[in-house]
PDB file of N, CA and C in Angstrom:
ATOM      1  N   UNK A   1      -6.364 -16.670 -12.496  1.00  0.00           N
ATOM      2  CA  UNK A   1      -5.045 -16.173 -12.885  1.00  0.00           C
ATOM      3  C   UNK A   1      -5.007 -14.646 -12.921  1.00  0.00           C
ATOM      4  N   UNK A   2      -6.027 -14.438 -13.477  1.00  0.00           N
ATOM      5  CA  UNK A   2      -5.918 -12.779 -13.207  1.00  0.00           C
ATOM      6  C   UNK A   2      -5.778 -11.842 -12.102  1.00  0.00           C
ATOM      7  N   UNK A   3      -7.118 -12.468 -11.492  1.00  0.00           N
ATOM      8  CA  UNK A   3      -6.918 -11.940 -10.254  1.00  0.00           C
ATOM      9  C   UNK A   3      -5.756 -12.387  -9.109  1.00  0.00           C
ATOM     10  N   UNK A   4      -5.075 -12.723  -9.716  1.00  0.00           N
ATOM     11  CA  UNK A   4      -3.786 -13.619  -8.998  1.00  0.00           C
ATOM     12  C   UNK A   4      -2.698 -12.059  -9.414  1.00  0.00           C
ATOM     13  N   UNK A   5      -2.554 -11.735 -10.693  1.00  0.00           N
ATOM     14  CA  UNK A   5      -1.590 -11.016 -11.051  1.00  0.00           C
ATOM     15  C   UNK A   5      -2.127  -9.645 -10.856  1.00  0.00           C
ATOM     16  N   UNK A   6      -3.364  -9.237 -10.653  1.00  0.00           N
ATOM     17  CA  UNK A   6      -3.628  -7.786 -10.693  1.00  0.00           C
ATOM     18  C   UNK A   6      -3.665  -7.851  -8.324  1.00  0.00           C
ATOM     19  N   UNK A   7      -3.723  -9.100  -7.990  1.00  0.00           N
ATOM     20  CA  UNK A   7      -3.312  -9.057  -6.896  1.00  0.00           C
ATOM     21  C   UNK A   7      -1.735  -8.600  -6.431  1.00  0.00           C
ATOM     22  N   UNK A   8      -0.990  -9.036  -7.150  1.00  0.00           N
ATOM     23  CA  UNK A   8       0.824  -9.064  -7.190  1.00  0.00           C
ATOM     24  C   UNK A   8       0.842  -7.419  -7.238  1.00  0.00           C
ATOM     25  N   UNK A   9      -0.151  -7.398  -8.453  1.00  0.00           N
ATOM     26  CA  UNK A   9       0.563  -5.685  -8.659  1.00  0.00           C
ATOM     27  C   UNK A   9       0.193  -4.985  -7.616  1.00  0.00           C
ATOM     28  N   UNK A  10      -1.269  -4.932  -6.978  1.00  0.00           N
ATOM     29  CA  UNK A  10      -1.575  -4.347  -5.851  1.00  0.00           C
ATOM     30  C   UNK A  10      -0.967  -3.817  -4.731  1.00  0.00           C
ATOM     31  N   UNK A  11      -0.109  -5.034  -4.632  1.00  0.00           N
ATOM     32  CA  UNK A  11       0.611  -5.488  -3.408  1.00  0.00           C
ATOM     33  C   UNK A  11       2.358  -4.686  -4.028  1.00  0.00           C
ATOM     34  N   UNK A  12       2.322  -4.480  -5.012  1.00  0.00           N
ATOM     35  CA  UNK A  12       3.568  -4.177  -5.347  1.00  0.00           C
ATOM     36  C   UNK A  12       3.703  -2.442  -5.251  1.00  0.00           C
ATOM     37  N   UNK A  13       2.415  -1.853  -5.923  1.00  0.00           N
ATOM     38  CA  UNK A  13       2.201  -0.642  -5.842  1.00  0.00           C
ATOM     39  C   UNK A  13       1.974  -0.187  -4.631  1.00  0.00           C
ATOM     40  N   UNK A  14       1.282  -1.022  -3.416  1.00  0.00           N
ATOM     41  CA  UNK A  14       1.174  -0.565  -2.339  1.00  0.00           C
ATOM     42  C   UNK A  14       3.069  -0.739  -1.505  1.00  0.00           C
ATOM     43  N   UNK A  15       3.740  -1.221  -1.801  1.00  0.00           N
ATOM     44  CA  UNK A  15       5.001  -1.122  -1.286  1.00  0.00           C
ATOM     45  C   UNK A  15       5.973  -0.662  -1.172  1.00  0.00           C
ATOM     46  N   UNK A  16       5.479   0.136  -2.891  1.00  0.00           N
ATOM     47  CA  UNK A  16       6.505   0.858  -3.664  1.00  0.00           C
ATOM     48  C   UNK A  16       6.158   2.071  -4.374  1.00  0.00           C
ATOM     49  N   UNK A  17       5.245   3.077  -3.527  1.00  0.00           N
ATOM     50  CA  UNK A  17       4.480   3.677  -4.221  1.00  0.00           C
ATOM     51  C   UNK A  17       4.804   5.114  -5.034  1.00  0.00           C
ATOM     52  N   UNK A  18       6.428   5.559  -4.298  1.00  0.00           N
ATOM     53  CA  UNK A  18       7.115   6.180  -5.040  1.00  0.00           C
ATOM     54  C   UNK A  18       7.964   6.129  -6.131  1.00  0.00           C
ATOM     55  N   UNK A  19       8.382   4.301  -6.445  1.00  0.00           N
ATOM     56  CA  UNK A  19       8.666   4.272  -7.630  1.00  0.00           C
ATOM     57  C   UNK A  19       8.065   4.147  -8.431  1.00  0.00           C
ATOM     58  N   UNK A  20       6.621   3.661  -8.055  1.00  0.00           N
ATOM     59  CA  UNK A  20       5.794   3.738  -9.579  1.00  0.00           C
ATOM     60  C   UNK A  20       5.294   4.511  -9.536  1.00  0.00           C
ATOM     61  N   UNK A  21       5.104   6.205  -8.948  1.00  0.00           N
ATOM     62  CA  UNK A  21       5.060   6.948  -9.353  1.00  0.00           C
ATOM     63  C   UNK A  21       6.076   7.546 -10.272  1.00  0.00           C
ATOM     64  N   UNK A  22       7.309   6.911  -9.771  1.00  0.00           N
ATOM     65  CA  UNK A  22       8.509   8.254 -10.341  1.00  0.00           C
ATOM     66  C   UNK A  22       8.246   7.253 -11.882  1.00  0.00           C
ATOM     67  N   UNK A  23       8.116   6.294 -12.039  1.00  0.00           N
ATOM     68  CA  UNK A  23       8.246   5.312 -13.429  1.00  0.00           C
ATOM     69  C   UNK A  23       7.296   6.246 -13.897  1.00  0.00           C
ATOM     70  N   UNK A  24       5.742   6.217 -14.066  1.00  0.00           N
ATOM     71  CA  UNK A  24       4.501   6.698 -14.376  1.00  0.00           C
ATOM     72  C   UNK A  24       4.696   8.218 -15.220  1.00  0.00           C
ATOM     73  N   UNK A  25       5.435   8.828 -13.979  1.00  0.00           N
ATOM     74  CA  UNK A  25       5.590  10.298 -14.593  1.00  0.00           C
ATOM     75  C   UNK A  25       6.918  10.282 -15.521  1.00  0.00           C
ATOM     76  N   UNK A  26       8.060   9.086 -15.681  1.00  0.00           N
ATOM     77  CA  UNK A  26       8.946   9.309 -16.525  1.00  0.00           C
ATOM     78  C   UNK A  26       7.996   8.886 -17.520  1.00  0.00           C
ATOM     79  N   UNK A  27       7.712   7.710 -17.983  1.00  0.00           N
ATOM     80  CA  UNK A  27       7.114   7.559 -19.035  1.00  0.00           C
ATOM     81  C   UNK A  27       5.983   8.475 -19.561  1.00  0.00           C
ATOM     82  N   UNK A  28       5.207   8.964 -19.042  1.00  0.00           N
ATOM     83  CA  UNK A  28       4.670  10.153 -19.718  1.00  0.00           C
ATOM     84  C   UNK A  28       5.428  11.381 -19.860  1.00  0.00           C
ATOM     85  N   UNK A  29       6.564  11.976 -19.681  1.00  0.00           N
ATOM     86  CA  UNK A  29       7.353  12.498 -20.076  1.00  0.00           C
ATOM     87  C   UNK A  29       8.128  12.519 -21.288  1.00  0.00           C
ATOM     88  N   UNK A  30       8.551  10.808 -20.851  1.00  0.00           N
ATOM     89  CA  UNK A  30       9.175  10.643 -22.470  1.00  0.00           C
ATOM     90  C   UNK A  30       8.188  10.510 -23.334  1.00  0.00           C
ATOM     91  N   UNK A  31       7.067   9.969 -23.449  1.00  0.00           N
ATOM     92  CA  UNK A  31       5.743   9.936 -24.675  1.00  0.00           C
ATOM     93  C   UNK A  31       6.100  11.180 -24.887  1.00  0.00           C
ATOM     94  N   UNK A  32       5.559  12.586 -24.060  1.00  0.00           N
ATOM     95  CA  UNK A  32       5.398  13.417 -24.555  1.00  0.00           C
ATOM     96  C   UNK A  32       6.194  14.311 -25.411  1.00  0.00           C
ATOM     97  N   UNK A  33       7.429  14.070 -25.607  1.00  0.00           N
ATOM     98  CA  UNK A  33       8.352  14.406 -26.193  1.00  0.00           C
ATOM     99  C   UNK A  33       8.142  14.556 -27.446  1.00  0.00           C
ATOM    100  N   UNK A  34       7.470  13.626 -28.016  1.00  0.00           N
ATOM    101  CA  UNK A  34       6.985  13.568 -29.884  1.00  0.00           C
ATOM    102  C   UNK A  34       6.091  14.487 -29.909  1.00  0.00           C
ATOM    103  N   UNK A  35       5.591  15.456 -28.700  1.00  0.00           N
ATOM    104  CA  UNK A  35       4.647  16.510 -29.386  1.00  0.00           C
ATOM    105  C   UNK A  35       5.587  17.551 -29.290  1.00  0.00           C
ATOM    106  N   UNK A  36       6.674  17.478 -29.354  1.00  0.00           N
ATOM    107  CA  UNK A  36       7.677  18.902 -29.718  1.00  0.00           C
ATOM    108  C   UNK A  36       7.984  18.744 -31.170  1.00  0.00           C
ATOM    109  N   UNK A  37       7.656  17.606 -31.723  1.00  0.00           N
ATOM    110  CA  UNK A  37       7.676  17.796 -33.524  1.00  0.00           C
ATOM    111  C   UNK A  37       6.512  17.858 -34.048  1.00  0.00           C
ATOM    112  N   UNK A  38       5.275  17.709 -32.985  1.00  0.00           N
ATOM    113  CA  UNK A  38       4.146  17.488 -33.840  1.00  0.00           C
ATOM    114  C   UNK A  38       3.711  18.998 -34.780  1.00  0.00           C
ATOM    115  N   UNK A  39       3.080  18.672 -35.621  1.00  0.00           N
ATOM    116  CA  UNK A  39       2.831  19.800 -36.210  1.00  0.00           C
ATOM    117  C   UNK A  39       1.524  19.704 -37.554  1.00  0.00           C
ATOM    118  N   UNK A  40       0.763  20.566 -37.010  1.00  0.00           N
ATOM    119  CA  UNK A  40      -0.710  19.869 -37.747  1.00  0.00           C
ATOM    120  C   UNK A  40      -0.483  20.918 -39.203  1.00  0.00           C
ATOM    121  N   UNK A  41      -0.906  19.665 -40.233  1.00  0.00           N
ATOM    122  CA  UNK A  41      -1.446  19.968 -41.357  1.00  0.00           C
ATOM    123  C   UNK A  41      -2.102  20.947 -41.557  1.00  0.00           C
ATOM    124  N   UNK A  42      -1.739  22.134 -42.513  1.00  0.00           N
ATOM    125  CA  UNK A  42      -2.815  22.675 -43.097  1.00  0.00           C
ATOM    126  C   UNK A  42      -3.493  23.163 -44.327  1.00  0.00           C
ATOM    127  N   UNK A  43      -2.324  22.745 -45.210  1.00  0.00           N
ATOM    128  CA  UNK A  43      -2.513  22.379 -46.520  1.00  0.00           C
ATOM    129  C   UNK A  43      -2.839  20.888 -46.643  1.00  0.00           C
ATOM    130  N   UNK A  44      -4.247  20.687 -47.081  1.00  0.00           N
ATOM    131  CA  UNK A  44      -4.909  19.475 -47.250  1.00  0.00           C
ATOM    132  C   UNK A  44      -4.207  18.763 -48.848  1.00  0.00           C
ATOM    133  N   UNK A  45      -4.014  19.785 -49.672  1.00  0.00           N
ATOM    134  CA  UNK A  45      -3.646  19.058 -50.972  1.00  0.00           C
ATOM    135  C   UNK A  45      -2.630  18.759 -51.309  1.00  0.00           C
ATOM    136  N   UNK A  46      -1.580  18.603 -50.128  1.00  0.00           N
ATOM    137  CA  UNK A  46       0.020  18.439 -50.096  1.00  0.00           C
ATOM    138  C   UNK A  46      -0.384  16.512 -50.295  1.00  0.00           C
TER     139      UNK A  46
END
C-alpha cells in the first residue's frame, strides 16, 4: 500500500512539477509569517 501511494505521488509530481512547486513555496511562506511576531524572551522571571 505504500509503495502504491508514494508511487501516485511520484507520478503526480513528475507531471505537475510547477504546481507543487508553486504549492511548496506558498506554504512555506505562509508558515513563515508567525516569525514576524516572534519575539524571544529575555526577562526569564516574567
Amino acid at each position: 500500500f505504500v509503495v502504491y501511494v508514494f508511487r501516485q505521488y511520484g507520478y503526480f509530481v513528475a507531471r505537475h512539477p510547477i504546481r507543487v512547486l508553486s504549492l511548496s513555496i506558498l506554504v512555506t511562506l505562509l508558515l513563515c509569517l508567525g516569525l514576524i511576531r516572534f519575539k524571544v524572551e529575555t526577562r526569564p522571571e516574567k
